[in-house]
Every structure is written in structure tokens, then in C-alpha cells.
C-alpha atoms as a PDB file:
ATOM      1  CA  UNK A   1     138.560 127.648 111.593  1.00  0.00           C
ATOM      2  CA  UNK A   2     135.802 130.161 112.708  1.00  0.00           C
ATOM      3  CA  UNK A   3     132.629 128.290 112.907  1.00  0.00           C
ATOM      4  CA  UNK A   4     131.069 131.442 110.984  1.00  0.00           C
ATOM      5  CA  UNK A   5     133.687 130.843 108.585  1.00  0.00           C
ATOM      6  CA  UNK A   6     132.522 127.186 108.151  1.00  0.00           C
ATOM      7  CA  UNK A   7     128.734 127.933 107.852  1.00  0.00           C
ATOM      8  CA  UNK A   8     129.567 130.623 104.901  1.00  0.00           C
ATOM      9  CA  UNK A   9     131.476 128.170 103.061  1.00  0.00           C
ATOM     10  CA  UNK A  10     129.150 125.475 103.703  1.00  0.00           C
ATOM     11  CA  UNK A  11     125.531 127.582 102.248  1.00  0.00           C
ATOM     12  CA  UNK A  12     127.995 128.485  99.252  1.00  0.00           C
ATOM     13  CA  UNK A  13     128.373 124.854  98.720  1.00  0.00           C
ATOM     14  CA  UNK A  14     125.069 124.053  99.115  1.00  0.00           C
ATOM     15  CA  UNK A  15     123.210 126.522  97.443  1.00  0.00           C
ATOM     16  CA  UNK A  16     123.214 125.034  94.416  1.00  0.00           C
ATOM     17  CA  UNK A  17     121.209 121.897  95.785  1.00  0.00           C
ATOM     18  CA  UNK A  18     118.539 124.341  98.278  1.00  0.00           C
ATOM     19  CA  UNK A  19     117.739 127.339  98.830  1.00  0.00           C
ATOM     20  CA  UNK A  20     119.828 129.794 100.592  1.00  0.00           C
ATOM     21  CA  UNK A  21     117.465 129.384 103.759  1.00  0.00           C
ATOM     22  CA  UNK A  22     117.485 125.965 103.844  1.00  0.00           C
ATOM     23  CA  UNK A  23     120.895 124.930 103.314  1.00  0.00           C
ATOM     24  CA  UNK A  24     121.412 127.635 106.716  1.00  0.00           C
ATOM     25  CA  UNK A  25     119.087 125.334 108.653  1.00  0.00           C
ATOM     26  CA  UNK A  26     121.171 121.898 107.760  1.00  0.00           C
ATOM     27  CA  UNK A  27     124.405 123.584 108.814  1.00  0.00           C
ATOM     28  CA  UNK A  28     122.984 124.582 112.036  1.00  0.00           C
ATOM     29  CA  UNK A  29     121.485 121.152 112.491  1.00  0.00           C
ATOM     30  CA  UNK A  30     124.691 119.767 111.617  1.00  0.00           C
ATOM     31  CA  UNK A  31     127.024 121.844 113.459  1.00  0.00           C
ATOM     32  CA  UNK A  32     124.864 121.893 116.489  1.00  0.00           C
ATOM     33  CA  UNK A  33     124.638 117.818 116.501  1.00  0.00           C
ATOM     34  CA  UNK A  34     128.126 117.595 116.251  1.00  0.00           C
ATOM     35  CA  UNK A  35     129.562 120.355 118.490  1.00  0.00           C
ATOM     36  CA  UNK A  36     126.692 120.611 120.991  1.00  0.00           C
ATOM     37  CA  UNK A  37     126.192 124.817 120.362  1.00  0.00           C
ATOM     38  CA  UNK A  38     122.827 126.575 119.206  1.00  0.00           C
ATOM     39  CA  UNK A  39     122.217 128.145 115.938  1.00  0.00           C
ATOM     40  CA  UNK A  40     122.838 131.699 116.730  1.00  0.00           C
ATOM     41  CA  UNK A  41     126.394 130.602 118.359  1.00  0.00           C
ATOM     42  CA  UNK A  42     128.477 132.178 115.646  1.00  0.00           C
ATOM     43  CA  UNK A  43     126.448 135.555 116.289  1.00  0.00           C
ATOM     44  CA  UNK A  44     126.951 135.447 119.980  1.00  0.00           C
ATOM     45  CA  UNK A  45     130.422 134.141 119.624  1.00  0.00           C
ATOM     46  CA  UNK A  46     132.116 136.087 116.634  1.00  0.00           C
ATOM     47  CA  UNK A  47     134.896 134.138 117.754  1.00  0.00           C
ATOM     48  CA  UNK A  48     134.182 130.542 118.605  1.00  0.00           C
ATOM     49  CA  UNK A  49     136.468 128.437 116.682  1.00  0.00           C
ATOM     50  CA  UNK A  50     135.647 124.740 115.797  1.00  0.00           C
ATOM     51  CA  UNK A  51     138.043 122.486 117.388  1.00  0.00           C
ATOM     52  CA  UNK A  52     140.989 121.329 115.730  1.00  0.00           C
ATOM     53  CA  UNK A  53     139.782 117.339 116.955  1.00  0.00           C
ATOM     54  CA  UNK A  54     136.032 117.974 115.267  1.00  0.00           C
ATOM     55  CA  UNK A  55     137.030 120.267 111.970  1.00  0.00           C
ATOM     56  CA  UNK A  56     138.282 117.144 109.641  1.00  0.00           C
ATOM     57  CA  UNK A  57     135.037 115.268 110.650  1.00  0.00           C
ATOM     58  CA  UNK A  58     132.707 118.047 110.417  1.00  0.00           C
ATOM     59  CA  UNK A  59     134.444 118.564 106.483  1.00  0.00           C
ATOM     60  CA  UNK A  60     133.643 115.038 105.902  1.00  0.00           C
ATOM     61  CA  UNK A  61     130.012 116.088 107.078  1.00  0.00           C
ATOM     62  CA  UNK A  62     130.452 118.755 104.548  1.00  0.00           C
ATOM     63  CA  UNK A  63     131.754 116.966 101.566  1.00  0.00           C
ATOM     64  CA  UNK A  64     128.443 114.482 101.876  1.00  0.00           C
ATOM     65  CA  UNK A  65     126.268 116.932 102.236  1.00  0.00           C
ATOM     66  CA  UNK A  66     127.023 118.705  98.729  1.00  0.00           C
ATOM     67  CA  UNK A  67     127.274 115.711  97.043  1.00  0.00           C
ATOM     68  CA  UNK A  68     123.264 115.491  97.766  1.00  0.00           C
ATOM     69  CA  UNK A  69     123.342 113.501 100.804  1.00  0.00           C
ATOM     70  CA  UNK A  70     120.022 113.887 103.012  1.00  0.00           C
ATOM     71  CA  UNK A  71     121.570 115.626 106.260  1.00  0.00           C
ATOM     72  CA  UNK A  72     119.442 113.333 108.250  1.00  0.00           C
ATOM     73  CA  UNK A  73     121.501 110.120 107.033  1.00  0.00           C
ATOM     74  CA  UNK A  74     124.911 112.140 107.498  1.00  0.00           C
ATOM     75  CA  UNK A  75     123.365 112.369 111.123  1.00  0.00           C
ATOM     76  CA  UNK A  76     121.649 108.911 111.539  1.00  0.00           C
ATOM     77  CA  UNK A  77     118.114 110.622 112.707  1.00  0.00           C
ATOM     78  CA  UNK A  78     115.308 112.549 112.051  1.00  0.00           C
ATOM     79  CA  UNK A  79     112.751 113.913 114.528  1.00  0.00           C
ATOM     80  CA  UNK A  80     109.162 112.728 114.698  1.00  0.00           C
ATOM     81  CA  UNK A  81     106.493 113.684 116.789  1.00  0.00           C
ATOM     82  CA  UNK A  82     108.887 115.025 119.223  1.00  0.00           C
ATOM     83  CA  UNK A  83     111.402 111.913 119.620  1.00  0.00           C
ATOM     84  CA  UNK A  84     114.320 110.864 117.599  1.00  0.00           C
ATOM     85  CA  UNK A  85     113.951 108.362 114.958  1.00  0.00           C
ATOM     86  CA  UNK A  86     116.889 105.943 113.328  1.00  0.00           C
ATOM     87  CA  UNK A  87     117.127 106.124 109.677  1.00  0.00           C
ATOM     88  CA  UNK A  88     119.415 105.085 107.054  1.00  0.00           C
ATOM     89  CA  UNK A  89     119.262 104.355 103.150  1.00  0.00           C
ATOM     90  CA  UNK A  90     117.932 101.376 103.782  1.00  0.00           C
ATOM     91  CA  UNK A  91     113.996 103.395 105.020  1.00  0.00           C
ATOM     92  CA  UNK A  92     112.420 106.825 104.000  1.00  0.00           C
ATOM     93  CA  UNK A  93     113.399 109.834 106.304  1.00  0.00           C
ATOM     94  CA  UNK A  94     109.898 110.586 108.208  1.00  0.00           C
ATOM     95  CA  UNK A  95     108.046 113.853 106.854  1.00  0.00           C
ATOM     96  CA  UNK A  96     106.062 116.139 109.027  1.00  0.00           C
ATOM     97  CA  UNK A  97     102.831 115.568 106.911  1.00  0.00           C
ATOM     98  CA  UNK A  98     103.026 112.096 108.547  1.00  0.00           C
ATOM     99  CA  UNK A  99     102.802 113.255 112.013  1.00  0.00           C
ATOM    100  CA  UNK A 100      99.470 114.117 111.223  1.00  0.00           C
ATOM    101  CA  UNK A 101      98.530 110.789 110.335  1.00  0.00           C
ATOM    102  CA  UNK A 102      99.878 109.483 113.704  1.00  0.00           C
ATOM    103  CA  UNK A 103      98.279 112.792 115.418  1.00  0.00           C
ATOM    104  CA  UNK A 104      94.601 110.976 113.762  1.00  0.00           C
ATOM    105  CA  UNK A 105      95.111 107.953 114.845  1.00  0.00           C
ATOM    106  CA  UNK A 106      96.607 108.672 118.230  1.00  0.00           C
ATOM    107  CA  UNK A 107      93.302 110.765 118.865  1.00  0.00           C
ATOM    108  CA  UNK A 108      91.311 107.475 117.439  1.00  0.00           C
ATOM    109  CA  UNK A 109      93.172 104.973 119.406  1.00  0.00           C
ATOM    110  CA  UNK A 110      93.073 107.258 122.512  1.00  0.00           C
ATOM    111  CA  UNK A 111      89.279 107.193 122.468  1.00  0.00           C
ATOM    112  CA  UNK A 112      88.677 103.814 121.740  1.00  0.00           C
ATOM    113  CA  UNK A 113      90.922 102.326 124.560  1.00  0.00           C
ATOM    114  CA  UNK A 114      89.457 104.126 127.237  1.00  0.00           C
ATOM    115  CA  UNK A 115      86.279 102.512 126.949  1.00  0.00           C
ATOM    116  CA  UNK A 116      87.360  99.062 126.829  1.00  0.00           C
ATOM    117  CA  UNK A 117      89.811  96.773 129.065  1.00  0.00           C
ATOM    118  CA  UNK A 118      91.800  95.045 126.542  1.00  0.00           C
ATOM    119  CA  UNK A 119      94.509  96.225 124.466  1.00  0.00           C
ATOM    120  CA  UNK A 120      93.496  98.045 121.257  1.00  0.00           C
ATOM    121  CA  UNK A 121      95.523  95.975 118.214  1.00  0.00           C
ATOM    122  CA  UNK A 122      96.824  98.456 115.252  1.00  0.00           C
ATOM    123  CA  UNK A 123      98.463  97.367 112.322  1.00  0.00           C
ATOM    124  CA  UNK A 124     101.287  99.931 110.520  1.00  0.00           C
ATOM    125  CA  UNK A 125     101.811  98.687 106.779  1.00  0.00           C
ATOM    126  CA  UNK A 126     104.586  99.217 104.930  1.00  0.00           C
ATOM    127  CA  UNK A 127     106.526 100.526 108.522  1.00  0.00           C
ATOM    128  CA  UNK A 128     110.156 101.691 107.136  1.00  0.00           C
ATOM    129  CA  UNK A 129     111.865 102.952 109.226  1.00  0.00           C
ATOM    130  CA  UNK A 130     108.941 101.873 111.967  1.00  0.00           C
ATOM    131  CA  UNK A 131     108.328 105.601 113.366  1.00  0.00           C
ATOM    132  CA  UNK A 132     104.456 105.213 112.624  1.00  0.00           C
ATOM    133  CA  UNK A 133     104.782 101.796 114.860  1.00  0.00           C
ATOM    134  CA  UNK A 134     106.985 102.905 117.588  1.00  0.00           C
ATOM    135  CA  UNK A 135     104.958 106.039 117.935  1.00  0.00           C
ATOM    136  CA  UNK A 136     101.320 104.852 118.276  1.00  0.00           C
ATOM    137  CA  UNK A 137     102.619 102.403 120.650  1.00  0.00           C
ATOM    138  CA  UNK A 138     104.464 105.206 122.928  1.00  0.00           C
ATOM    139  CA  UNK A 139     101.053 107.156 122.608  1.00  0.00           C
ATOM    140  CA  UNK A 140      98.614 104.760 122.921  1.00  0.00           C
ATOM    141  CA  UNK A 141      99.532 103.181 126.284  1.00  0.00           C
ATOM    142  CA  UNK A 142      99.236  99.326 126.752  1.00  0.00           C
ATOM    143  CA  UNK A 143      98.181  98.594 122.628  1.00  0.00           C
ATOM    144  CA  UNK A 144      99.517  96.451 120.839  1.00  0.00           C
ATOM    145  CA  UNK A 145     101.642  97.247 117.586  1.00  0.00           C
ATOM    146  CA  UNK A 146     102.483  95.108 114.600  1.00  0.00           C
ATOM    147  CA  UNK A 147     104.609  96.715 111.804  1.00  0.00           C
ATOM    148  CA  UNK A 148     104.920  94.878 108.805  1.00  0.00           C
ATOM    149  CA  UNK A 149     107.738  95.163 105.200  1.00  0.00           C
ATOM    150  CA  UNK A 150     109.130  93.601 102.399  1.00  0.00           C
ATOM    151  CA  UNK A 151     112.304  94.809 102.958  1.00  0.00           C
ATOM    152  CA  UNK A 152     114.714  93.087 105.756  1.00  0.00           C
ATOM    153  CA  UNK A 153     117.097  95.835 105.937  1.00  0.00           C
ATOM    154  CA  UNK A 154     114.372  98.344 106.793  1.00  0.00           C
ATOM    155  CA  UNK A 155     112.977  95.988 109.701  1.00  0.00           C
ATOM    156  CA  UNK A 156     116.280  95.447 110.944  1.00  0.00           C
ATOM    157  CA  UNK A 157     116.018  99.635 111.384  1.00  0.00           C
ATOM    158  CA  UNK A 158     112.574  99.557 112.788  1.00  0.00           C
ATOM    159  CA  UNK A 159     113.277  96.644 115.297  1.00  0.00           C
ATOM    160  CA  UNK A 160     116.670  98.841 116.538  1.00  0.00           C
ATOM    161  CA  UNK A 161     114.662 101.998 117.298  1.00  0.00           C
ATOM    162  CA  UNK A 162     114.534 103.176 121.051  1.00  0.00           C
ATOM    163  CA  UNK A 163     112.917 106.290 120.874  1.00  0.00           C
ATOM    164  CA  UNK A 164     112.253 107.363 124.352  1.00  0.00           C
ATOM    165  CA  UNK A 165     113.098 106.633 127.762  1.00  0.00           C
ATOM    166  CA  UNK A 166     109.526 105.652 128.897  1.00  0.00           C
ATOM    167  CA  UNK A 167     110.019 102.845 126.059  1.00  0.00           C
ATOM    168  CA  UNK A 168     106.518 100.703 125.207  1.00  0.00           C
ATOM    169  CA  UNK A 169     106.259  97.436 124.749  1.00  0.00           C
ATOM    170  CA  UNK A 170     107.811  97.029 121.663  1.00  0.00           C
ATOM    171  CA  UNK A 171     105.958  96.602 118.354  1.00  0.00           C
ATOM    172  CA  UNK A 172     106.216  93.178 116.680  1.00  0.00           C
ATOM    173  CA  UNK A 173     107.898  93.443 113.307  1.00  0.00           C
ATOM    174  CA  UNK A 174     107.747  90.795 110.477  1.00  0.00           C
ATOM    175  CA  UNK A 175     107.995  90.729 107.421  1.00  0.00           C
ATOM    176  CA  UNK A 176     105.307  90.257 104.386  1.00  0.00           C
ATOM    177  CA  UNK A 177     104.718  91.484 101.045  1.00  0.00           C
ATOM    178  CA  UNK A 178     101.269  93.418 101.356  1.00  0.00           C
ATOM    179  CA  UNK A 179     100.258  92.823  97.546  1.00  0.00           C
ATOM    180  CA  UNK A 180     100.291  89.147  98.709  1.00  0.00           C
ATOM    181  CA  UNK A 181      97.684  87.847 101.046  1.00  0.00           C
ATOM    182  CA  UNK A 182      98.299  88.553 105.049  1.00  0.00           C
ATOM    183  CA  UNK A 183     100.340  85.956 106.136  1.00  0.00           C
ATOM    184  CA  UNK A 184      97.917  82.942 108.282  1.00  0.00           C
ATOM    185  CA  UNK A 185     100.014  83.781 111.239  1.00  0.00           C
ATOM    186  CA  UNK A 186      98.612  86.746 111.175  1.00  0.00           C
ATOM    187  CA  UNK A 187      95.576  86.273 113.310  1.00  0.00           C
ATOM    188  CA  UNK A 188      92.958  88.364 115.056  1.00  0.00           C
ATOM    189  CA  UNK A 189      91.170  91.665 113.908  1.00  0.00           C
ATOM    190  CA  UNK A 190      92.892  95.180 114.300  1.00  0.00           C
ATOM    191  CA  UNK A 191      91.118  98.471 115.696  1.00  0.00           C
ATOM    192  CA  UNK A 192      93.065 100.662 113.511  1.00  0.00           C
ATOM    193  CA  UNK A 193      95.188 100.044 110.312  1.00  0.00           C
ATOM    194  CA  UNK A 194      97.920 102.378 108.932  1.00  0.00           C
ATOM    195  CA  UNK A 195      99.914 102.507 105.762  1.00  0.00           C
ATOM    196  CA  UNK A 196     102.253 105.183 103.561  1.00  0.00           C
ATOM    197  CA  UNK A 197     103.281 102.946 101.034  1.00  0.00           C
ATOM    198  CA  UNK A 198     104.762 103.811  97.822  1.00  0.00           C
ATOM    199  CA  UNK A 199     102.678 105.934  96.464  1.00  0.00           C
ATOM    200  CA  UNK A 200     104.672 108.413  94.095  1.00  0.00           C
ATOM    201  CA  UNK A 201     104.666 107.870  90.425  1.00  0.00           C
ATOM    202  CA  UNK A 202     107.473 107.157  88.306  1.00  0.00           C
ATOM    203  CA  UNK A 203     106.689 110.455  85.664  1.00  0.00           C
ATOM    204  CA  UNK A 204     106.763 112.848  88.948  1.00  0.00           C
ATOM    205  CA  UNK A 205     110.543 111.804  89.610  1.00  0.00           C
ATOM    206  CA  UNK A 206     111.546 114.618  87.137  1.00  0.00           C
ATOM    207  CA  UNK A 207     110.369 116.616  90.004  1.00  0.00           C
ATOM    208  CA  UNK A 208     112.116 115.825  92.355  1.00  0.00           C
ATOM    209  CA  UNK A 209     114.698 116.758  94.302  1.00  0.00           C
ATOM    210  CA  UNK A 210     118.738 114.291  93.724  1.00  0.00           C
ATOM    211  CA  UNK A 211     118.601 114.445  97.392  1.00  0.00           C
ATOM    212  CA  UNK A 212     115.039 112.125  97.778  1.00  0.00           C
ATOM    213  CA  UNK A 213     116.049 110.171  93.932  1.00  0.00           C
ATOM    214  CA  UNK A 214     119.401 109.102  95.147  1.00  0.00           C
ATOM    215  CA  UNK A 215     119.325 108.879  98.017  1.00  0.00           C
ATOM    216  CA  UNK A 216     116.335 107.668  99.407  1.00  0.00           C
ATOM    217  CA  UNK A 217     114.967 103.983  98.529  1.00  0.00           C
ATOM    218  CA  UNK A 218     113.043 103.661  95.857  1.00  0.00           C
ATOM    219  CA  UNK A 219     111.072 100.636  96.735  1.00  0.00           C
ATOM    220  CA  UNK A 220     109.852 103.056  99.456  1.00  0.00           C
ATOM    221  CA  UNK A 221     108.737 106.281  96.964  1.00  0.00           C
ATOM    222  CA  UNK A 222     107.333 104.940  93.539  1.00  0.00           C
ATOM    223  CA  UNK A 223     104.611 103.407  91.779  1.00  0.00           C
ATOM    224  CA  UNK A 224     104.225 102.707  87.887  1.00  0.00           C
ATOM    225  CA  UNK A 225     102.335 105.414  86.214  1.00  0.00           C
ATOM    226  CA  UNK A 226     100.480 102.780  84.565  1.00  0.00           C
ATOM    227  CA  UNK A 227      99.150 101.559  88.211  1.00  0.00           C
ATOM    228  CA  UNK A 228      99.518 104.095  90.566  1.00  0.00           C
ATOM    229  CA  UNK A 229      96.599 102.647  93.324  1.00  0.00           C
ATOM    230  CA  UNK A 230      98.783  99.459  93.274  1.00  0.00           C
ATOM    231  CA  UNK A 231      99.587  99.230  96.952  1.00  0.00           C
ATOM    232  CA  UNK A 232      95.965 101.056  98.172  1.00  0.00           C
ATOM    233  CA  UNK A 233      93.601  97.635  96.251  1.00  0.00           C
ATOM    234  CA  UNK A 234      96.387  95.861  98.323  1.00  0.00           C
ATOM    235  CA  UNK A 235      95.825  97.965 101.426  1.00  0.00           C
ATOM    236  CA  UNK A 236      91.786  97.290 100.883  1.00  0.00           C
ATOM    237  CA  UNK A 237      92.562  93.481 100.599  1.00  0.00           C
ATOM    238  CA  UNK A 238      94.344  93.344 103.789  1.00  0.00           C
ATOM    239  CA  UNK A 239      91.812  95.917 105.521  1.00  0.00           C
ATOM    240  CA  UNK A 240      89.295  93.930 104.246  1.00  0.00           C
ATOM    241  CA  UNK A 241      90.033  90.660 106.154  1.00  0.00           C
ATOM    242  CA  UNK A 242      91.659  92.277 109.349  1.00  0.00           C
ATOM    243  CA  UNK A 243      89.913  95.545 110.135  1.00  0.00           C
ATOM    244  CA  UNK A 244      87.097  94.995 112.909  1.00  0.00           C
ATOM    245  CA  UNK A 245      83.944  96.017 112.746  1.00  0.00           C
ATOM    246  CA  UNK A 246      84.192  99.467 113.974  1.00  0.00           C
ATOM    247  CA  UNK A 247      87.803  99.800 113.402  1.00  0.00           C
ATOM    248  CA  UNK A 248      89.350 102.759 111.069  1.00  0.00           C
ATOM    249  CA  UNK A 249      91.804 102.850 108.497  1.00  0.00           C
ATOM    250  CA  UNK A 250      94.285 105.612 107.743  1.00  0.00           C
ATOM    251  CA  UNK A 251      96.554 105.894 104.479  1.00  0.00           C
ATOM    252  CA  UNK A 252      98.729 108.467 103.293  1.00  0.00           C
ATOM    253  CA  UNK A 253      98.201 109.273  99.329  1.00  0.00           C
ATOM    254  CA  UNK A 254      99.573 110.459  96.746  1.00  0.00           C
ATOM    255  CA  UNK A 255      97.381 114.754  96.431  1.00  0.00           C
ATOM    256  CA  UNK A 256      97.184 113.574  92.924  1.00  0.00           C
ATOM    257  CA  UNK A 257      95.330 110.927  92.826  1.00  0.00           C
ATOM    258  CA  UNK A 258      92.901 111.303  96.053  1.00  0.00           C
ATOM    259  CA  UNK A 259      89.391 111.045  94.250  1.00  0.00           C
ATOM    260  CA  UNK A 260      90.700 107.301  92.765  1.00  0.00           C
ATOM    261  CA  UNK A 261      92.322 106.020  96.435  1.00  0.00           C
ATOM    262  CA  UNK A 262      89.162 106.869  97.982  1.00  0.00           C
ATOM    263  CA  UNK A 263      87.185 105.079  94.870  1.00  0.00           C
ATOM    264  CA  UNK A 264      89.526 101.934  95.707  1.00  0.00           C
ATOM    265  CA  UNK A 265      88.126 101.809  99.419  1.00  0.00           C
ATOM    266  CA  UNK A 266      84.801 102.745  98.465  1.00  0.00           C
ATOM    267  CA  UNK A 267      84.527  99.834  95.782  1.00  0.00           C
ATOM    268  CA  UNK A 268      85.655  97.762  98.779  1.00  0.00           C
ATOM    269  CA  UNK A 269      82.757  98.313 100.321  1.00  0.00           C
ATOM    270  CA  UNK A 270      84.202 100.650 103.286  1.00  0.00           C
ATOM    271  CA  UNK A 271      81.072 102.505 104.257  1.00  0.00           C
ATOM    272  CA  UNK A 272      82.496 105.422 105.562  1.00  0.00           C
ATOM    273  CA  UNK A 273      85.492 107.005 103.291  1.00  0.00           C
ATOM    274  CA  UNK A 274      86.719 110.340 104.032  1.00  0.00           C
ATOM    275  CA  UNK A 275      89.389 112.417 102.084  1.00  0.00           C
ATOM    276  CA  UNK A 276      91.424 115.186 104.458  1.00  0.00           C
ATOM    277  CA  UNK A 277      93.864 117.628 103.759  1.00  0.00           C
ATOM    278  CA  UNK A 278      97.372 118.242 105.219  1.00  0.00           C
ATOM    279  CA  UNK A 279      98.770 121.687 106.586  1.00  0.00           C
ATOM    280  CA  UNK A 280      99.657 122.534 102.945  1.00  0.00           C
ATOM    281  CA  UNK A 281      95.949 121.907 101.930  1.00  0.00           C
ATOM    282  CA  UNK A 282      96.702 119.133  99.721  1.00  0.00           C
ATOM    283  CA  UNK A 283      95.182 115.868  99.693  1.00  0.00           C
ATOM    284  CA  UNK A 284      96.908 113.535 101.626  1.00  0.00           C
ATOM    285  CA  UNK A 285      95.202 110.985 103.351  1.00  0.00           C
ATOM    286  CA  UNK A 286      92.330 108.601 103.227  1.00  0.00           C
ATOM    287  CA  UNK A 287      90.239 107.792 106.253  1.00  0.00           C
ATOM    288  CA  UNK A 288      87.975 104.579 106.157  1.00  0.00           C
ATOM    289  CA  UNK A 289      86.044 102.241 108.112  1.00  0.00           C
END
């Protein structure tokens, strides 16, 4: 089969899940993944034909994909801030609005170690898939990362990763529920503490795409309507006993609700509460300290 041939069929077959543009970018993801070309191949090569051995998995590939399948669990990655992150159902695929939560604290962390001799301690809440973890620990030489979830299958995910070849000390994973109290084992203060928890409400998955709703876990996505700032009072609990003085919170929030999540840090007693925007312009994080 012609591999331009096999990206026609494949947008027809996915149009009716994205948009024309977009279902174009999975297949070249997909087809460059699994047969090691670029995505202008089948303009360069009119006639590159897909291997006979690779065409029966690639149509597997296929078949997933238009039943709503996220192309980055057909795949088994997504990228994030430049290196190549595990995921499967079992954690949230990373987003790109994330990597500028990472980018913030990175630039944080960055400043405060290089003034001091001992390792700066950060704290990633509700870590998934662990990318938040693994990454401030690759870019934040010699600190020391603790990730913490609820959900076993998800550590096992975030204690597998091995995203780069100059590997870090790895973060320490455990697990905890975070609307409980921090564990007692849990000792010593952190410099910076990072969450996106669930933070989307159950009326907004109307919304949303079958791709994210049936695919994706839902103990990762969604919050009651009727208590949407669930996990942030949590958040401000935990912050609230671990956070040293000087230290800085970051959280990822829901752009509808940002005037209450910054309320629930500022009724904490957080002195300095800031609200920024992502590239989009939408509220999507709350900086404290």
C-alpha cells in the first residue's frame, strides 16, 4: 500500500473525531514512529510503499485510532519539555500548558539553588504520569524530588519513566491521598510545591472531546460541580504544613474558576498569591508563597 494511500484513508477516518488538520498531524506522528520517515515522505516519495511486515500493524494503529483512542497511548508516549514521557490509561497524557508550569518553577528552583549548598526539596502533588517530577529533577541539578498519588497504577508509570540519558537521581514516589493529612513520614519543609490535580468539573464533560472522556482517567480530570476547589483547600492544607518560609507554590487551575483558587490560598493565609495566564491567555495557574 502507498503510504499516501494510507494517510488519505486514515484523515477520512478520522475526520469525524478532529479536524482535518489535526487528524494529518497524528498520522504523521504515527507513521513516522512506526516506520522511521518524516512527514513530508509521501511528497518526496510519491512512491514509497509501506512494508508488507509493518502494514497489518500500522491498520491495527488505525483501527484504534478511529475508535477515539488518544494517539499518544496507541504510541506509549508523549513529549514534554523536550524528552519523552511514558503514559498509559492508567495517567493523563501531559499538555503543553503544563510545561509552563515546570518552565516557572525550573526558573524558581534554578535561582534558589545557586545561592545555597544543599539540595533544594520540591514536592509534585498529584504526579500521574510523574513528568512534572522527573522533569524538575533533570532541570534542577542535585534537588531532590518527591512525587506523590492515590493511584498505584499511575506510580507504577511514574517510577518506570527514564526520560533522558543524563538521568537524575530519581524522584521518590509514594503514595497518599492529598485530601488526607501528609503522611508523618513525610518529614522536612519543601522549597517549592507543585500540583495539577483534578480540577475539571463534571457539567464541562459535555464539552469535551470522547478522546479525553474515554479514554483518559477520570480520577485524574474531574471535580463535582458542587465542590470544584476540592483538591486546591487540600493543596493549602498540605502547603500549609510543608512549604518553607520563603518557598513558592505552583498549581494548575481550572480558567474558570481562578478568582476562587486564589481566594482558597489567600484565606490560607499565603501572603503573596498571584494569578498568571497561559499562552492562550486563560487563567491557568496559581502562584503562592
Amino acid at each position: 500500500m502507498l503510504l499516501g494511500d494510507f494517510l488519505r484513508e486514515g484523515v477520512s477516518r478520522l475526520t469525524s473525531l478532529y479536524p482535518a488538520p489535526e487528524a494529518r498531524n497524528i498520522l504523521h506522528l504515527l507513521c513516522g514512529e512506526r516506520l522511521g520517515i518524516d512527514r513530508y515522505t509521501h511528497v518526496t516519495e510519491p512512491s514509497y510503499t509501506i512494508p508488507a511486515d509493518y502494514l497489518s500493524a500500522l491498520s491495527d494503529d488505525l483501527d484504534r485510532l478511529a475508535s477515539g483512542e488518544p494517539v499518544q497511548y496507541v504510541l506509549g508516549f508523549e513529549e514534554f519539555c523536550g524528552r519523552r514521557f511514558k503514559v498509559s490509561p492508567d495517567v493523563l497524557i501531559p499538555r503543553p500548558e503544563t510545561e509552563m508550569l515546570c518552565a516557572e518553577a525550573i526558573r524558581i528552583g534554578s535561582l534558589v539553588s545557586k545561592d545555597r549548598s544543599d539540595p533544594i526539596r520540591i514536592l509534585d502533588l498529584c504526579t500521574g504520569s510523574g513528568c512534572i517530577a522527573w522533569t524538575l529533577a533533570l532541570d534542577i541539578p542535585g534537588s531532590e524530588v518527591y512525587g506523590v498519588d492515590i493511584s498505584e497504577a499511575a506510580l507504577a508509570v511514574a517510577s518506570s519513566q527514564d526520560p533522558a540519558p543524563e538521568r537524575a537521581e530519581s524522584p521518590v514516589f509514594f503514595q497518599a491521598d492529598i485530601l488526607l493529612e501528609p503522611p508523618v513520614f513525610l518529614r522536612g519543609k519543601f522549597d517549592l510545591i507543585l500540583a495539577n490535580p483534578p480540577y475539571i468539573m463534571e457539567s464541562q464533560k459535555a464539552e469535551m472531546r470522547p478522546n479525553v472522556t474515554e479514554y483518559e482517567p477520570d480520577l485524574a480530570l474531574f471535580v463535582p460541580d458542587g465542590d470544584p476547589l476540592l483538591f486546591y483547600r487540600a493543596i493549602s492544607r498540605w502547603a500549609g504544613s510543608l512549604l518553607s518560609v520563603g518557598g513558592t507554590g505552583i498549581v494548575e487551575i481550572n480558567e474558570l474558576i481562578g478568582d476562587g483558587t486564589v481566594a482558597v490560598f489567600k484565606d490560607s493565609d499565603f501572603q503573596n498569591v498571584e494569578l498568571m495566564n497561559d499562552f492562550h491567555g486563560k487563567n491557568r495557574f496559581v502562584k503562592f508563597s
